[in-house]
Protein backbone atom coordinates (compact mmCIF):
# COMPACT_ATOMS: atom_id res chain seq x y z
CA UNK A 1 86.35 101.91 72.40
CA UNK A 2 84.00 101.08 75.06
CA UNK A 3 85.01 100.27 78.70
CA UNK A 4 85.22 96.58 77.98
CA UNK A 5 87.09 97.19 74.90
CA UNK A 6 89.51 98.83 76.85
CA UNK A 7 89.69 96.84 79.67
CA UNK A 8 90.24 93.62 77.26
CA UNK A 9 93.17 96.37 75.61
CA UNK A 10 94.53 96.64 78.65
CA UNK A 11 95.21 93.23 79.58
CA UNK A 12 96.54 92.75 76.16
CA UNK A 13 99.27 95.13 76.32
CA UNK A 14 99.90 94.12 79.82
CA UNK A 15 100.46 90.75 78.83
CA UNK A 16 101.94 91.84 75.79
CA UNK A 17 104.61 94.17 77.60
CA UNK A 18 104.19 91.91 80.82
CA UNK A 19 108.17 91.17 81.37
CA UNK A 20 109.27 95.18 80.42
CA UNK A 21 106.68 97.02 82.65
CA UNK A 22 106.77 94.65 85.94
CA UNK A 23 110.95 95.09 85.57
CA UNK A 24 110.26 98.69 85.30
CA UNK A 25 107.69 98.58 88.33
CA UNK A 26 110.01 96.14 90.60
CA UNK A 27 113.01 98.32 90.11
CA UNK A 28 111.11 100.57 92.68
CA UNK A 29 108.46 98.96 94.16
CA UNK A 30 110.40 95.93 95.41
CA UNK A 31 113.06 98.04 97.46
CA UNK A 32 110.63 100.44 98.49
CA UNK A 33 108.11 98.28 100.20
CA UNK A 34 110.81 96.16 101.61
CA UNK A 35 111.90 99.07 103.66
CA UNK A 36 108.51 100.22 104.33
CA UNK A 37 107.69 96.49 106.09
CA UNK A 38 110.67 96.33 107.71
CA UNK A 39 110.29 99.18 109.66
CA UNK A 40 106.80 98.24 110.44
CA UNK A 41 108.38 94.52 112.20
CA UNK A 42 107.18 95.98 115.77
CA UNK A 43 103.82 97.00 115.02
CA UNK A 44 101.24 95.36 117.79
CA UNK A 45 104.96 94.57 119.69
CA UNK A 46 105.82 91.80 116.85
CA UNK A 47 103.15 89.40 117.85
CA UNK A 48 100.55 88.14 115.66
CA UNK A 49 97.22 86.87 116.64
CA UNK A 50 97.68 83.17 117.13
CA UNK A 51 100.11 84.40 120.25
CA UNK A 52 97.57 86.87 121.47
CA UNK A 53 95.17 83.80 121.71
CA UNK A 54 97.52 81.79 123.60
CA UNK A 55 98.53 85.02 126.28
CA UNK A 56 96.19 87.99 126.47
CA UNK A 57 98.42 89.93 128.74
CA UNK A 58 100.88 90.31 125.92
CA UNK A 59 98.40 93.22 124.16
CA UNK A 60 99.43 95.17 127.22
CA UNK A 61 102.84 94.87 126.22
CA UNK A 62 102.14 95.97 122.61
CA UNK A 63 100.09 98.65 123.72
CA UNK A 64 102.38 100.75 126.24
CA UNK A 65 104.23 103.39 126.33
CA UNK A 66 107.26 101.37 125.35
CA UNK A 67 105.76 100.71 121.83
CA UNK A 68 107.95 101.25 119.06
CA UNK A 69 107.53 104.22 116.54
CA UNK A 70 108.45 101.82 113.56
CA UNK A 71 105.30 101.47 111.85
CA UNK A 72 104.67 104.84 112.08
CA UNK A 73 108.19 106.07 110.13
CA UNK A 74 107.35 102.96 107.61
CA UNK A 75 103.89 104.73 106.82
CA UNK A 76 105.94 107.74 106.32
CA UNK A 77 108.53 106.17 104.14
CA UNK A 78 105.95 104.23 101.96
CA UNK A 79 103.99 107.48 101.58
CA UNK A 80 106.84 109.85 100.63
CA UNK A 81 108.36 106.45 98.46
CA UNK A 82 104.85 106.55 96.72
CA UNK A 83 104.71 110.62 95.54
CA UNK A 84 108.19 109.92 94.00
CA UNK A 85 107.40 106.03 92.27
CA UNK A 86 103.80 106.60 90.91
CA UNK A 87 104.63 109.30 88.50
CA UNK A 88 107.77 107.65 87.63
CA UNK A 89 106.27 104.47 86.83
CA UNK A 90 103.06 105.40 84.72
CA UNK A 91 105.42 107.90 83.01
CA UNK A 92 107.48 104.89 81.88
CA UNK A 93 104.55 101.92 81.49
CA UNK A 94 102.80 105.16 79.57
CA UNK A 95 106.36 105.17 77.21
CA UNK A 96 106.34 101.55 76.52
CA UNK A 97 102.40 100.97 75.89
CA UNK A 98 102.21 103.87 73.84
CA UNK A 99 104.98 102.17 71.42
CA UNK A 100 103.29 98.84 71.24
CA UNK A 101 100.24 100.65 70.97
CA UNK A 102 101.96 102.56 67.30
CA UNK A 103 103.26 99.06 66.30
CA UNK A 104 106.83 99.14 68.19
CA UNK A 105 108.41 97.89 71.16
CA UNK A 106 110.08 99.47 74.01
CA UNK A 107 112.46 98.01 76.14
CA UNK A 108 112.87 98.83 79.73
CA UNK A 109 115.67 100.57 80.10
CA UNK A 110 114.95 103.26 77.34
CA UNK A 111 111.59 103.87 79.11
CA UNK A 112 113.48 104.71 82.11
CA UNK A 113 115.91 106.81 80.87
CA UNK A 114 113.16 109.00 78.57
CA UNK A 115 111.46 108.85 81.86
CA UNK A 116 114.24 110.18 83.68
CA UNK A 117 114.42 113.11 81.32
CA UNK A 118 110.87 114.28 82.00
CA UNK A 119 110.74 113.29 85.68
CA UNK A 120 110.25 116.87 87.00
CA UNK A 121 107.49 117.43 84.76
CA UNK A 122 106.27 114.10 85.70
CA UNK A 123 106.73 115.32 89.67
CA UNK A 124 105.01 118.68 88.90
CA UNK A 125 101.90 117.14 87.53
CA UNK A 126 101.06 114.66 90.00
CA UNK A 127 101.57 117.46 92.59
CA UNK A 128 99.48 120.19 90.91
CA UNK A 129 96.51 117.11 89.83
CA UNK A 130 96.66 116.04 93.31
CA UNK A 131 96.31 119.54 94.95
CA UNK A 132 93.19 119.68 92.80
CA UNK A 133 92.01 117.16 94.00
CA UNK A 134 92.19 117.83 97.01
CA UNK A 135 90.51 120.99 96.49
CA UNK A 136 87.55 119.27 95.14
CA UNK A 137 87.24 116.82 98.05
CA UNK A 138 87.28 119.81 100.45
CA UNK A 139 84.36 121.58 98.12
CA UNK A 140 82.38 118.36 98.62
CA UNK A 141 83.47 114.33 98.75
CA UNK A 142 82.57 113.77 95.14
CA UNK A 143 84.51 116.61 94.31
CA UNK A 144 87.25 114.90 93.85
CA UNK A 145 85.92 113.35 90.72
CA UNK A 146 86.21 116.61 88.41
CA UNK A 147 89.82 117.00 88.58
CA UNK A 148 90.19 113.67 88.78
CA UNK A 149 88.35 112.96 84.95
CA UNK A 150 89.92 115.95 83.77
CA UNK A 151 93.39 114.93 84.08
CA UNK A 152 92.96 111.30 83.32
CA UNK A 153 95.45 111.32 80.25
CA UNK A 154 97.73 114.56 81.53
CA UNK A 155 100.57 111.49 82.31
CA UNK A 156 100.40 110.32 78.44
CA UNK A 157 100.50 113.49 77.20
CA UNK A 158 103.42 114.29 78.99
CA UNK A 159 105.20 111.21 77.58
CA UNK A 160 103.98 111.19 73.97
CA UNK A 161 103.76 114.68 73.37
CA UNK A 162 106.77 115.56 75.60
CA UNK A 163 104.79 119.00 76.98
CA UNK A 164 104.79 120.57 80.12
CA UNK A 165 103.18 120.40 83.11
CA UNK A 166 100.60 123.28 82.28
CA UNK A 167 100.87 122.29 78.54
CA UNK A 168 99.44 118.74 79.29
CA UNK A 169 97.10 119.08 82.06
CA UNK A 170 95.75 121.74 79.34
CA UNK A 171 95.72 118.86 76.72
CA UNK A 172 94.14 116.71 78.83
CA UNK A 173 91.39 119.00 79.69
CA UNK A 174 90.59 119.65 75.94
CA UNK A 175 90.80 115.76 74.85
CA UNK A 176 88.21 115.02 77.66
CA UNK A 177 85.86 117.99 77.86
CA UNK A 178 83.54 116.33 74.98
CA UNK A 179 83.47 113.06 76.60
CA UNK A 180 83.64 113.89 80.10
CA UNK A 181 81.29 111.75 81.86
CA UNK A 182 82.27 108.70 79.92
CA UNK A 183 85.89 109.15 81.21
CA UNK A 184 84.33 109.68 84.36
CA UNK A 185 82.52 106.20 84.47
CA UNK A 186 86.25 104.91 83.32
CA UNK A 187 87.94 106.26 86.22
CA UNK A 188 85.61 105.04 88.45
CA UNK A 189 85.80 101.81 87.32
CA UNK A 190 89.62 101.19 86.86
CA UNK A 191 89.87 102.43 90.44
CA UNK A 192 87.36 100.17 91.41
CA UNK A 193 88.68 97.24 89.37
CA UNK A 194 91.95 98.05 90.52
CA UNK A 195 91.31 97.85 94.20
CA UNK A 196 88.90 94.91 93.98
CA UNK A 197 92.44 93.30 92.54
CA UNK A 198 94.78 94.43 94.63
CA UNK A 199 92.59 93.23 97.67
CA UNK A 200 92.81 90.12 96.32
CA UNK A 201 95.97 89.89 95.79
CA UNK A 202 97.24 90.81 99.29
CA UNK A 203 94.64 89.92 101.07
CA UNK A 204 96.28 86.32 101.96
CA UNK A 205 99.73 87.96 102.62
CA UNK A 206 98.49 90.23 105.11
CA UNK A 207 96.08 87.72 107.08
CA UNK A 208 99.26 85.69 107.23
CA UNK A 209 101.52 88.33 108.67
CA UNK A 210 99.23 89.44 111.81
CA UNK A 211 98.40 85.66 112.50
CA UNK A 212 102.06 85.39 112.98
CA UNK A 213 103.26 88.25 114.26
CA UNK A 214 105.46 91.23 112.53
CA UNK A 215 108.78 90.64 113.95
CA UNK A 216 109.20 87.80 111.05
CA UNK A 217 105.39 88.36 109.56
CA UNK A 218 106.84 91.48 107.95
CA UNK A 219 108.08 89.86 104.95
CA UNK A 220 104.41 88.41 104.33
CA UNK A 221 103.37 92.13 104.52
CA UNK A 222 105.94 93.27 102.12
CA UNK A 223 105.05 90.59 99.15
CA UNK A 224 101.18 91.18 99.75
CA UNK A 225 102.53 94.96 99.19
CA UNK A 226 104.90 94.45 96.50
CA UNK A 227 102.46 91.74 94.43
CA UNK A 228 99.25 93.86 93.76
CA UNK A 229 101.19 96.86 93.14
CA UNK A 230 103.31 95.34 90.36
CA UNK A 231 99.87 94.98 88.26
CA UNK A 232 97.75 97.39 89.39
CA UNK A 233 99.98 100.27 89.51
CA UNK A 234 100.68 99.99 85.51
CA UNK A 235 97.57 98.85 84.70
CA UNK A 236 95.70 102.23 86.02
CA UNK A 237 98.81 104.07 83.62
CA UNK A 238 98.31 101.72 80.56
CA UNK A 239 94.30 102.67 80.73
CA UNK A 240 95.21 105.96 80.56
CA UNK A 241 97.27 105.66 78.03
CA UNK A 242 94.66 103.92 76.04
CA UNK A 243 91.95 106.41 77.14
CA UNK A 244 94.74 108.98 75.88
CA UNK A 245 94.62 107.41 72.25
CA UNK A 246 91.09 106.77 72.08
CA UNK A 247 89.99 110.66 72.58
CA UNK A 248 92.45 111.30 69.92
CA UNK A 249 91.17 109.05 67.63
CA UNK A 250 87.59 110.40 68.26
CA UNK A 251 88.48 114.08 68.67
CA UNK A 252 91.37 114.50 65.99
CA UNK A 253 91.45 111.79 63.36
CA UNK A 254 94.41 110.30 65.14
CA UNK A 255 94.03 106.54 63.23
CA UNK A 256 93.76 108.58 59.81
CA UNK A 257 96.65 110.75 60.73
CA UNK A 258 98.79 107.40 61.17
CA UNK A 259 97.33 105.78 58.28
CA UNK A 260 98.72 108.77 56.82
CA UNK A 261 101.84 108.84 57.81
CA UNK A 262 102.18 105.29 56.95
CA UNK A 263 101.60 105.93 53.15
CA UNK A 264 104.16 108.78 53.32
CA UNK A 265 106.56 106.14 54.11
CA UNK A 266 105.76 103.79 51.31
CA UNK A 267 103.78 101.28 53.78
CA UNK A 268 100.68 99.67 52.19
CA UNK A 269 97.23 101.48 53.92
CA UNK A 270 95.43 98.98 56.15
């Protein structure tokens, strides 16, 4: 597949899946950035902008010493929330595209609990991909890309092929190594794509919340947070997984190998 034939697969199985992976995303993204926002209700001293037009003085106020240290602990709390949710979630979205994908369906709370099961491994991954990464960035700024292409499928392989950490960032390395620039160009983009969206998305929500101030803006904050993430956040892990399939397909047969295993059952070839 080409990038736009994987883009258009993406949306497809998002909107396909659409109801089972945003329930799987909103079971921890929803609580999660609720928290986060909340905490972040005193940032600039609650006001928003409109009352900083109408009484300058009051930036004093949200400036001094007495500021609060809430949006500073709901940074915290959305990053560490973050390290444990991503993996989780494109560990499960990977589960239940990958079935649709092979001509099933997965329901939600099966993905979860396979997920559950392989969590650690999940964990271990995105720590040891990340601290490559951030090797490469301190090598050079486009570092960061290597690793980064490398282990583009490492989360599908972990979920489909149920191997470890070291097992599947070694699978993913081999699956990509003859088409490494081309996954490069796909990583680029998604990331690109998915940004661009999630801008979008939240854009209006946060505008909103510092024209009226934190102390009730907050909630503004925490839908513009909780809306983009509930697409983009699967749709980077259901690229992946289709990224995952494709260098199968063009490095090991995969589509014969199922047509295969379709006759073995008695089904008619396709």
């Amino acid at each position: 597949m080409m990038f736009s034939d994987l883009l258009d697969g993406s949306f497809r199985l998002l909107k396909a899946n659409l109801g089972t992976i945003v329930l799987v995303a909103a079971v921890f993204l929803i609580p999660v950035n609720l928290v986060a926002a909340f905490f972040q209700r005193d940032l600039l001293g609650g006001y928003g902008f409109l009352e900083f037009m109408q009484d300058p003085s009051l930036l004093e106020e949200a400036a001094g010493p007495q500021a609060s240290n809430g949006p500073l602990i709901g940074s915290l709390i959305a990053g560490l929330a973050t390290v444990l949710v991503t993996p989780f979630i494109g560990g499960a979205t990977s589960m239940i595209v990958a079935a649709s994908y092979l001509g099933g369906e997965l329901k939600a709370g099966p993905a979860m609990r396979a997920t559950g099961r392989r969590f650690l491994v999940l964990l271990a991954v995105f720590f040891l991909t990340l601290l490559l990464k951030l090797g490469g960035l301190v090598i050079c700024i486009v570092g960061v890309l290597v690793p980064m292409t490398f282990f583009l499928v490492t989360t599908p392989a972990v979920m489909v092929e149920e191997a470890g950490p070291i097992q599947a960032m070694a699978r993913s390395v081999t699956l990509v190594r003859p088409r490494f620039w081309p996954v490069m160009a796909i990583g680029i983009g998604s990331g690109i794509l998915a940004g661009f969206l999630g801008n979008i998305l939240a854009g209006p929500f946060s505008v909103a919340a510092l024209a009226v101030g934190y102390r009730w803006g907050w909630i503004l904050a925490a839908i513009g947070a909780i809306l983009p993430a509930l697409i983009t956040t699967p749709f980077v892990s259901i690229l992946a997984t289709l990224v995952y399939f494709d260098l199968r397909i063009r490095n090991e047969g995969f589509d014969l190998q199922m047509i295969a295993a379709e006759l073995d059952r008695g089904a008619p070839a396709r």
